[in-house]
C-alpha atoms as a PDB file:
ATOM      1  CA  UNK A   1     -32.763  26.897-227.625  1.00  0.00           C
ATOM      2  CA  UNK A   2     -34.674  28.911-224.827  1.00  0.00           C
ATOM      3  CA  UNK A   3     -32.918  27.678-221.568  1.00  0.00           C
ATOM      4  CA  UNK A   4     -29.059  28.004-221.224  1.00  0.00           C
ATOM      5  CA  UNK A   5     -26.808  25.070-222.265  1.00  0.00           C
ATOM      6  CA  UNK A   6     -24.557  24.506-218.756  1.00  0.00           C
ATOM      7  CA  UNK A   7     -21.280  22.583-219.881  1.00  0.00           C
ATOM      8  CA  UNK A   8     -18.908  20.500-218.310  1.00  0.00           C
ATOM      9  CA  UNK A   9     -15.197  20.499-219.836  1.00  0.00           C
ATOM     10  CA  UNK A  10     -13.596  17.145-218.821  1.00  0.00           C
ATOM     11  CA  UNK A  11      -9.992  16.905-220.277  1.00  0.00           C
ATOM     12  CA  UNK A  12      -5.935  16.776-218.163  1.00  0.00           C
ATOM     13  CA  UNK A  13      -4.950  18.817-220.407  1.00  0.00           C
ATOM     14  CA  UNK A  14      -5.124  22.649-218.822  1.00  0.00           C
ATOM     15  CA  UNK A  15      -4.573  24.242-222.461  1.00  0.00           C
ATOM     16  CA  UNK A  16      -7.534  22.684-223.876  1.00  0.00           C
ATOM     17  CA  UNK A  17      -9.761  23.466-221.270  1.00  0.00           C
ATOM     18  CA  UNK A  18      -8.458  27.022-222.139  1.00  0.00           C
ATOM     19  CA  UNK A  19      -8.892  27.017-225.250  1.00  0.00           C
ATOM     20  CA  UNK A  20     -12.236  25.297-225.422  1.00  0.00           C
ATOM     21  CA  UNK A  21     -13.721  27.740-222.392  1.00  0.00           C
ATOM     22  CA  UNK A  22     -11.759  30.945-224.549  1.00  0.00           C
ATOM     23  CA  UNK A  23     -14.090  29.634-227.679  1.00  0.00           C
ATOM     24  CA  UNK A  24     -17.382  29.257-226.175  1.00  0.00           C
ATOM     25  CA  UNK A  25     -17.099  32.279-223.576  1.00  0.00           C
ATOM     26  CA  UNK A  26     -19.174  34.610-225.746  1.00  0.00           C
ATOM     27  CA  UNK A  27     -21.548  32.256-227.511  1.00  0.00           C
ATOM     28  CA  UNK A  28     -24.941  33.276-226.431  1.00  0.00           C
ATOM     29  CA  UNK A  29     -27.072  30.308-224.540  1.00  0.00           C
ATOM     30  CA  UNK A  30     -24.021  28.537-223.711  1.00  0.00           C
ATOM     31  CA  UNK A  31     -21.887  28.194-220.637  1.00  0.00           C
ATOM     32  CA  UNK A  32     -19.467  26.900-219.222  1.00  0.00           C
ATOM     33  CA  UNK A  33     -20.136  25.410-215.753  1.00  0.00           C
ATOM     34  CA  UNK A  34     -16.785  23.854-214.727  1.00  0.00           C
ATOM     35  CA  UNK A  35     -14.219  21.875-215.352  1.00  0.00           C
ATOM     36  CA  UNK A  36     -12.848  18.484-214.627  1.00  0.00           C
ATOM     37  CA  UNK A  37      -9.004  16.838-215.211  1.00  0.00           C
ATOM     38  CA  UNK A  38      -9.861  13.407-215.130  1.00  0.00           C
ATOM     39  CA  UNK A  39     -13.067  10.975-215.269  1.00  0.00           C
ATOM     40  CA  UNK A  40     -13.643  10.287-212.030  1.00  0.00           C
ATOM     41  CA  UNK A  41     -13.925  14.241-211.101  1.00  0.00           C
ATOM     42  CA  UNK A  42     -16.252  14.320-214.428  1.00  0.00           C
ATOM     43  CA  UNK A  43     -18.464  11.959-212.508  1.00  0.00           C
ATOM     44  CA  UNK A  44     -18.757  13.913-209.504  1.00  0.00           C
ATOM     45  CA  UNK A  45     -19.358  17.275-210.835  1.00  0.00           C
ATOM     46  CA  UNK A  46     -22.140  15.534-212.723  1.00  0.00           C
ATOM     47  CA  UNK A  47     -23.772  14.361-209.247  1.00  0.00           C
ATOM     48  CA  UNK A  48     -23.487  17.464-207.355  1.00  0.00           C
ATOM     49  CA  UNK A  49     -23.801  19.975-210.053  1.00  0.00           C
ATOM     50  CA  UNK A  50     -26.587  20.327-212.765  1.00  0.00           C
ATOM     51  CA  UNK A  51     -25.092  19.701-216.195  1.00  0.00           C
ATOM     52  CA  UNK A  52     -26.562  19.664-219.627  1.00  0.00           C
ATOM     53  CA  UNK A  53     -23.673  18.335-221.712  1.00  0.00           C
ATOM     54  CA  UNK A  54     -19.796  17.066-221.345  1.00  0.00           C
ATOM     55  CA  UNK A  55     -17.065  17.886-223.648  1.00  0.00           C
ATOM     56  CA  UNK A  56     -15.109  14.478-222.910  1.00  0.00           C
ATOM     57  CA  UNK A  57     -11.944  13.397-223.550  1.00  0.00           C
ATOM     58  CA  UNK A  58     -10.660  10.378-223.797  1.00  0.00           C
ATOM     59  CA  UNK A  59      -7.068   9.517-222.293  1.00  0.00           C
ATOM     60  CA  UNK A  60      -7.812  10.486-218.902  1.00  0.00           C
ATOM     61  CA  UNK A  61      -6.270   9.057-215.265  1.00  0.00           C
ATOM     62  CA  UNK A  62      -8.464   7.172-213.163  1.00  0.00           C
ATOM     63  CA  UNK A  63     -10.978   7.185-215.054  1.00  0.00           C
ATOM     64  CA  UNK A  64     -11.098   7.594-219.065  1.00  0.00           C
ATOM     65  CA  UNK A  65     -13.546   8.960-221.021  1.00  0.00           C
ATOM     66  CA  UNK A  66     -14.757   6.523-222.094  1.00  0.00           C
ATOM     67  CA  UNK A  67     -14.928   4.603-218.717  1.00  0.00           C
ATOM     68  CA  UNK A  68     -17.170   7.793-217.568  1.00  0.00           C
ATOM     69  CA  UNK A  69     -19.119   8.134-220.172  1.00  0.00           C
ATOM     70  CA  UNK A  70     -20.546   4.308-219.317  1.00  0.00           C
ATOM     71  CA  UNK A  71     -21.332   5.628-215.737  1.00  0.00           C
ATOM     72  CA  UNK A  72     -22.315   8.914-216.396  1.00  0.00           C
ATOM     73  CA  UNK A  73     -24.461   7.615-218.877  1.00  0.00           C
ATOM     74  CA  UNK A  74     -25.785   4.773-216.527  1.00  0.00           C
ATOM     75  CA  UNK A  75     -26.525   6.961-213.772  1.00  0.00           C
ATOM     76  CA  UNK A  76     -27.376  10.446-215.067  1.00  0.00           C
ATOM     77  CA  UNK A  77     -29.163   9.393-218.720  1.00  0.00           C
ATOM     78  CA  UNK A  78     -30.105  13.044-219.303  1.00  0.00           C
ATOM     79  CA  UNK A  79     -26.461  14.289-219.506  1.00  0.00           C
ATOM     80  CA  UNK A  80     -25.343  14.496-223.200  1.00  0.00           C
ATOM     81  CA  UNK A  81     -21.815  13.134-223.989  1.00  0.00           C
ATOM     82  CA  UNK A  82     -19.690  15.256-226.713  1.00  0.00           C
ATOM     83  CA  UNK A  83     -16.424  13.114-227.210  1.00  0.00           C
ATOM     84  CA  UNK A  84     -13.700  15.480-228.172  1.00  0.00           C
ATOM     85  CA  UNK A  85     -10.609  13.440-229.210  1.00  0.00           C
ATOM     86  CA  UNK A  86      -7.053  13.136-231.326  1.00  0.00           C
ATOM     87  CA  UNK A  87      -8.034   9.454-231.309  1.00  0.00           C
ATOM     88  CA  UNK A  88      -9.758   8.424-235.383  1.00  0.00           C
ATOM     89  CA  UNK A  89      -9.599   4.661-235.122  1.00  0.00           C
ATOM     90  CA  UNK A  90     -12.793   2.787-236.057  1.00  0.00           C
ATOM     91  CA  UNK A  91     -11.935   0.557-232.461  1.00  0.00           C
ATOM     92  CA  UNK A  92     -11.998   3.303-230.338  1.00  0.00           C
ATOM     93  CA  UNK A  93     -15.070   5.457-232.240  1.00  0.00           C
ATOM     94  CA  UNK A  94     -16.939   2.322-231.481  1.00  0.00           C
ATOM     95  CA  UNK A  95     -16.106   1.779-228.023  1.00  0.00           C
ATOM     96  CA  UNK A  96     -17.124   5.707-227.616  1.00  0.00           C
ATOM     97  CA  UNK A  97     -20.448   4.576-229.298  1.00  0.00           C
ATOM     98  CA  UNK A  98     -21.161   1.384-227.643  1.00  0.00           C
ATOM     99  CA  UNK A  99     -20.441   3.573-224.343  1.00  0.00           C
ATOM    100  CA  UNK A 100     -23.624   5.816-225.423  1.00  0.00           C
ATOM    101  CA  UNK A 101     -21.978   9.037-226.427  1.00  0.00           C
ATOM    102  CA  UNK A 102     -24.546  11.507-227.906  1.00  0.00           C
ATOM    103  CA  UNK A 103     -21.841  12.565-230.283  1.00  0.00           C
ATOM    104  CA  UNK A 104     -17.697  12.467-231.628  1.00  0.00           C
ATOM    105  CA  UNK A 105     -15.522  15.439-232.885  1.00  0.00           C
ATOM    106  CA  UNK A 106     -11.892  15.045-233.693  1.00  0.00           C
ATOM    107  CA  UNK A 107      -9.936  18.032-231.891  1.00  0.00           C
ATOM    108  CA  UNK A 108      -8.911  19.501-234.721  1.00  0.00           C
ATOM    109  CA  UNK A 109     -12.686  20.517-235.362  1.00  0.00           C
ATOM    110  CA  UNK A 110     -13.695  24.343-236.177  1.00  0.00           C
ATOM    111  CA  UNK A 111     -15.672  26.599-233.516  1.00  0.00           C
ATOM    112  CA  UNK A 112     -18.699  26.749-235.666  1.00  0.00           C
ATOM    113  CA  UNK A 113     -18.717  22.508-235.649  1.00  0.00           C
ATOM    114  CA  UNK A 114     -18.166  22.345-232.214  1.00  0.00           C
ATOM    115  CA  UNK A 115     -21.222  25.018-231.456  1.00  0.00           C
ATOM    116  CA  UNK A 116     -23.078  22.939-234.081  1.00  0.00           C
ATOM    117  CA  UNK A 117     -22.106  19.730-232.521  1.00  0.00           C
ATOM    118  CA  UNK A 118     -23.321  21.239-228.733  1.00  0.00           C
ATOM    119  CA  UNK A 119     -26.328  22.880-229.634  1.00  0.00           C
ATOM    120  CA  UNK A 120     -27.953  19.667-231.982  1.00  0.00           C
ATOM    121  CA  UNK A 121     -26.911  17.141-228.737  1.00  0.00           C
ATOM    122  CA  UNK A 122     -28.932  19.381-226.636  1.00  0.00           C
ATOM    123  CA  UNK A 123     -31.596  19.020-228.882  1.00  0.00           C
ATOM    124  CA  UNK A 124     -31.619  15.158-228.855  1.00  0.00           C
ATOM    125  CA  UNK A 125     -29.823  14.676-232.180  1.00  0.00           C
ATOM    126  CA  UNK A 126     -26.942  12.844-232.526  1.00  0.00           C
ATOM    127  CA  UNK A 127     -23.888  14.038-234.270  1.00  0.00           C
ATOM    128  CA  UNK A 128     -20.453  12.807-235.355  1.00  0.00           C
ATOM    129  CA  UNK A 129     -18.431  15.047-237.821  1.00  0.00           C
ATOM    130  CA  UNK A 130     -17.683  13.699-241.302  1.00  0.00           C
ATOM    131  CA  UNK A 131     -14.182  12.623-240.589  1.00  0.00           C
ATOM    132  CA  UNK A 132     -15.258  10.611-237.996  1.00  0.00           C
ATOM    133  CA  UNK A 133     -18.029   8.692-240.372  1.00  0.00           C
ATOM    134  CA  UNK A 134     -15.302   8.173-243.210  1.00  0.00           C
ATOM    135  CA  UNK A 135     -13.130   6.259-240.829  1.00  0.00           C
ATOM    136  CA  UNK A 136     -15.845   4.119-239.300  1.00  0.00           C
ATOM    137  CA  UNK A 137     -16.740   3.558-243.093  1.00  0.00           C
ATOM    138  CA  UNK A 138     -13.414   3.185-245.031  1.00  0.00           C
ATOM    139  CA  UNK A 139     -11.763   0.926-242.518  1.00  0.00           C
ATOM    140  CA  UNK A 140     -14.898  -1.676-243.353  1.00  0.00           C
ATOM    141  CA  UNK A 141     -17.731  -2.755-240.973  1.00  0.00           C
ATOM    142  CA  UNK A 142     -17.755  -5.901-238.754  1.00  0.00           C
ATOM    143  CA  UNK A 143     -18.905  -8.853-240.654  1.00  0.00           C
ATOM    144  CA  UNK A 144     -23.019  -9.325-241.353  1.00  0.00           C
ATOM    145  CA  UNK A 145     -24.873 -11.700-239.687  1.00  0.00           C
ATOM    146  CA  UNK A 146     -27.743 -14.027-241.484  1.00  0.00           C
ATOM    147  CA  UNK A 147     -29.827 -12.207-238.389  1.00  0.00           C
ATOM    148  CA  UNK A 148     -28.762  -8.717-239.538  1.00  0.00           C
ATOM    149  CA  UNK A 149     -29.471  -9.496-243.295  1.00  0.00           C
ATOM    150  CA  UNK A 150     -32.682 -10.651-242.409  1.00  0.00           C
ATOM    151  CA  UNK A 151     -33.580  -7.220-240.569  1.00  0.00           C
ATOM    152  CA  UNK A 152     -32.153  -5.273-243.480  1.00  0.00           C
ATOM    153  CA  UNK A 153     -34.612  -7.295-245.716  1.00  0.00           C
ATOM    154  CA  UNK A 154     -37.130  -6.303-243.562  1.00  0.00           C
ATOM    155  CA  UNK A 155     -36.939  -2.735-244.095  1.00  0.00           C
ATOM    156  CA  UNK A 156     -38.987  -0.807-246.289  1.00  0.00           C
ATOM    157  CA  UNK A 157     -37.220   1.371-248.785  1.00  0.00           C
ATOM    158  CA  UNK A 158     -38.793   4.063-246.740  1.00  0.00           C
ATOM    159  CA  UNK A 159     -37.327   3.063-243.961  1.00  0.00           C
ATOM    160  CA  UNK A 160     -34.061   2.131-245.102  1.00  0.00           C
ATOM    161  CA  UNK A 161     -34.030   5.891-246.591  1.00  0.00           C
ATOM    162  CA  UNK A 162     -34.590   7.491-243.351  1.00  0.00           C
ATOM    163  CA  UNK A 163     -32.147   5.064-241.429  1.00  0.00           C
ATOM    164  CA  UNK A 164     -29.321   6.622-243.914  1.00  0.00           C
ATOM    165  CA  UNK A 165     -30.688  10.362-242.908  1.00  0.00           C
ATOM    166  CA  UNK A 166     -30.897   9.722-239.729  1.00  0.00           C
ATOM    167  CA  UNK A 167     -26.930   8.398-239.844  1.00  0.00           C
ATOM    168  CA  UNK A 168     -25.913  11.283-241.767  1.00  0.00           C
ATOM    169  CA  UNK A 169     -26.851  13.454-238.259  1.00  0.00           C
ATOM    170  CA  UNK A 170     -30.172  14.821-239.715  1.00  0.00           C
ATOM    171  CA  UNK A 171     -33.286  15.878-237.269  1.00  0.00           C
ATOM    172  CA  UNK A 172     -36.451  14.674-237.401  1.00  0.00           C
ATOM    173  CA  UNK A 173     -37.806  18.395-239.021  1.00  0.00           C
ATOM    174  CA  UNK A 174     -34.403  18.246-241.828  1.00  0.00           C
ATOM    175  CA  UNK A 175     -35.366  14.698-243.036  1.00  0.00           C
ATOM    176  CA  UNK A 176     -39.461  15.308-243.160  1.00  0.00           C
ATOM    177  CA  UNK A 177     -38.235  18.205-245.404  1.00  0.00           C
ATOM    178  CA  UNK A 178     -35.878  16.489-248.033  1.00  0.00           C
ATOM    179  CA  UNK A 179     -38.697  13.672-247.871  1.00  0.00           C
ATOM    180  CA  UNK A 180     -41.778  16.277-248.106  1.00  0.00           C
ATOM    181  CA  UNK A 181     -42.995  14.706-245.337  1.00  0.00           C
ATOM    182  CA  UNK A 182     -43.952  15.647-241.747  1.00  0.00           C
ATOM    183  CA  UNK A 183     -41.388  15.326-238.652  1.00  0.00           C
ATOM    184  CA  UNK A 184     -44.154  13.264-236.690  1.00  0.00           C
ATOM    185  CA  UNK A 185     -44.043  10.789-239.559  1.00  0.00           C
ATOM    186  CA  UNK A 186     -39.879  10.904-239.847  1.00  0.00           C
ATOM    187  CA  UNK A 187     -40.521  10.030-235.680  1.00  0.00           C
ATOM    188  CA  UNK A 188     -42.888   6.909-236.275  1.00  0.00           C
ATOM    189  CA  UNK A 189     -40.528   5.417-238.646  1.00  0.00           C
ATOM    190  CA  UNK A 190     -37.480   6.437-236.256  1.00  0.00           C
ATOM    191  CA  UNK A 191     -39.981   4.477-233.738  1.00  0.00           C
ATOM    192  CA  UNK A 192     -40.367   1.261-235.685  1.00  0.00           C
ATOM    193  CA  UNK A 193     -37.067   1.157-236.409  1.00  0.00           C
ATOM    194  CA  UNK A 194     -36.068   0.687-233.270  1.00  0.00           C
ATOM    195  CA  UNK A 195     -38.236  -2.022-232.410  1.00  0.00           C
ATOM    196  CA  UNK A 196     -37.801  -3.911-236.058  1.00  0.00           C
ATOM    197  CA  UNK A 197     -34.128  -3.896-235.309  1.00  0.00           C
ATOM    198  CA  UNK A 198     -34.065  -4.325-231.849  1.00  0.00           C
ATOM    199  CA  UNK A 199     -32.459  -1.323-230.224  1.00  0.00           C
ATOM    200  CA  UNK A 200     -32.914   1.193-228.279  1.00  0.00           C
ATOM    201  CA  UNK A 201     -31.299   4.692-229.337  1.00  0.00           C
ATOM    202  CA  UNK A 202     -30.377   6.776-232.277  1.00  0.00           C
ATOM    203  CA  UNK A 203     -26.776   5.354-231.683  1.00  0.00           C
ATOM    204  CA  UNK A 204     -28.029   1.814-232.699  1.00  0.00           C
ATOM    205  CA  UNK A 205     -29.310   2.549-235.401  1.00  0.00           C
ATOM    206  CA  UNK A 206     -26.696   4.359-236.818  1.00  0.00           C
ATOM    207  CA  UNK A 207     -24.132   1.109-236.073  1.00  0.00           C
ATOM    208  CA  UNK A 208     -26.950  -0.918-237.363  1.00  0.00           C
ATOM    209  CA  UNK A 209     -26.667   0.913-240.539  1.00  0.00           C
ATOM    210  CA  UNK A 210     -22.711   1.210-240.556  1.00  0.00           C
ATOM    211  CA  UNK A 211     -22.511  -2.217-239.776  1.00  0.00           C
ATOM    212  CA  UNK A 212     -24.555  -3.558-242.591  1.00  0.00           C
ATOM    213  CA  UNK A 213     -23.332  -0.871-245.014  1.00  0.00           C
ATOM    214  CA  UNK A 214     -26.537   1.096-245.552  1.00  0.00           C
ATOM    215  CA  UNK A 215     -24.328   4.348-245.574  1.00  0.00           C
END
């Protein structure tokens, strides 16, 4: 990316806010703006200072992550939200979800995932590491409705191929390439998607497609 990623680290926890400003000191394009030990000082920074992306945790006084992420969310959309948690129960990955977090990592995550993670949520991708997907898949997916089985019959196989990309954390440019076809035409579908199934972000589409078990 050309402009510099400015980060907010919002965790109580002073020796992860150590560790996670001692990992991303020296990455280049990255930086780390200032911190925050609970979600109500998350909130504020994000009004008074100008912030591209929050590392978020989630057991937090006053306000939890989750809990900010819902207002931060509401009231400053173009802040990305980067979940960093112990917590890998389906219940609370949805919540995080259904709260509009750009993306969910499991603390015990590697530096290059984490710079992965930061750099594709800047980008307007989506992306929740692997362990994270097997537990929203193993643990089952909420029950389908005669509505939702009608929208899955709607899709194309086309469509339904690139819903299963797109849930798998692929860009626009990565699935035009496995499906030799061009990113503007991976967008379209990404477009009609939406509107056949009625939502309005990448993160509905990818519960649309966990809930119905297209992945």
């Amino acid at each position: 990316m050309d402009k510099e990623i400015k980060i907010l680290i919002a965790d109580d926890h002073q020796i992860v806010t150590d560790g996670l400003k001692n990992i991303l000191k020296d990455v280049e394009g990255i930086r780390v703006v200032a911190t925050a030990a609970n979600g109500a000082e998350a909130y504020d920074i994000c009004n008074t200072l100008s912030i591209n992306i929050v590392l978020m945790d989630i057991d937090m006084p006053k306000l939890t992550g989750i809990e900010a992420t819902k207002l931060i969310k509401r009231d400053f959309g173009h802040i990305k939200i980067l979940v960093l948690s112990m917590h890998n129960e389906k219940g609370v990955i949805q919540n995080v979800v259904e709260a509009g977090a750009d993306g969910y990592l499991l603390k015990n995550t590697n530096q290059n995932e984490l710079i992965e993670a930061i750099k594709k949520i800047c980008e307007g991708e989506k992306f929740f590491s692997s362990d994270v997907t097997m537990t929203l898949l193993s643990k089952g997916a909420a029950t389908e409705t005669t509505e939702d089985k009608e929208l899955v019959e709607s899709l194309t196989e086309r469509e339904i191929e690139i819903l299963r990309l797109i849930s798998e954390g692929l860009s626009n440019k990565e699935i035009g390439d496995q499906l030799f076809i061009s990113h503007r035409t991976v967008d379209t579908h990404r477009t009609n998607l939406m509107k056949k199934l009625n939502v309005h972000n990448i993160a509905g589409l990818i519960r649309f497609a966990l809930k119905n078990k297209l992945v």
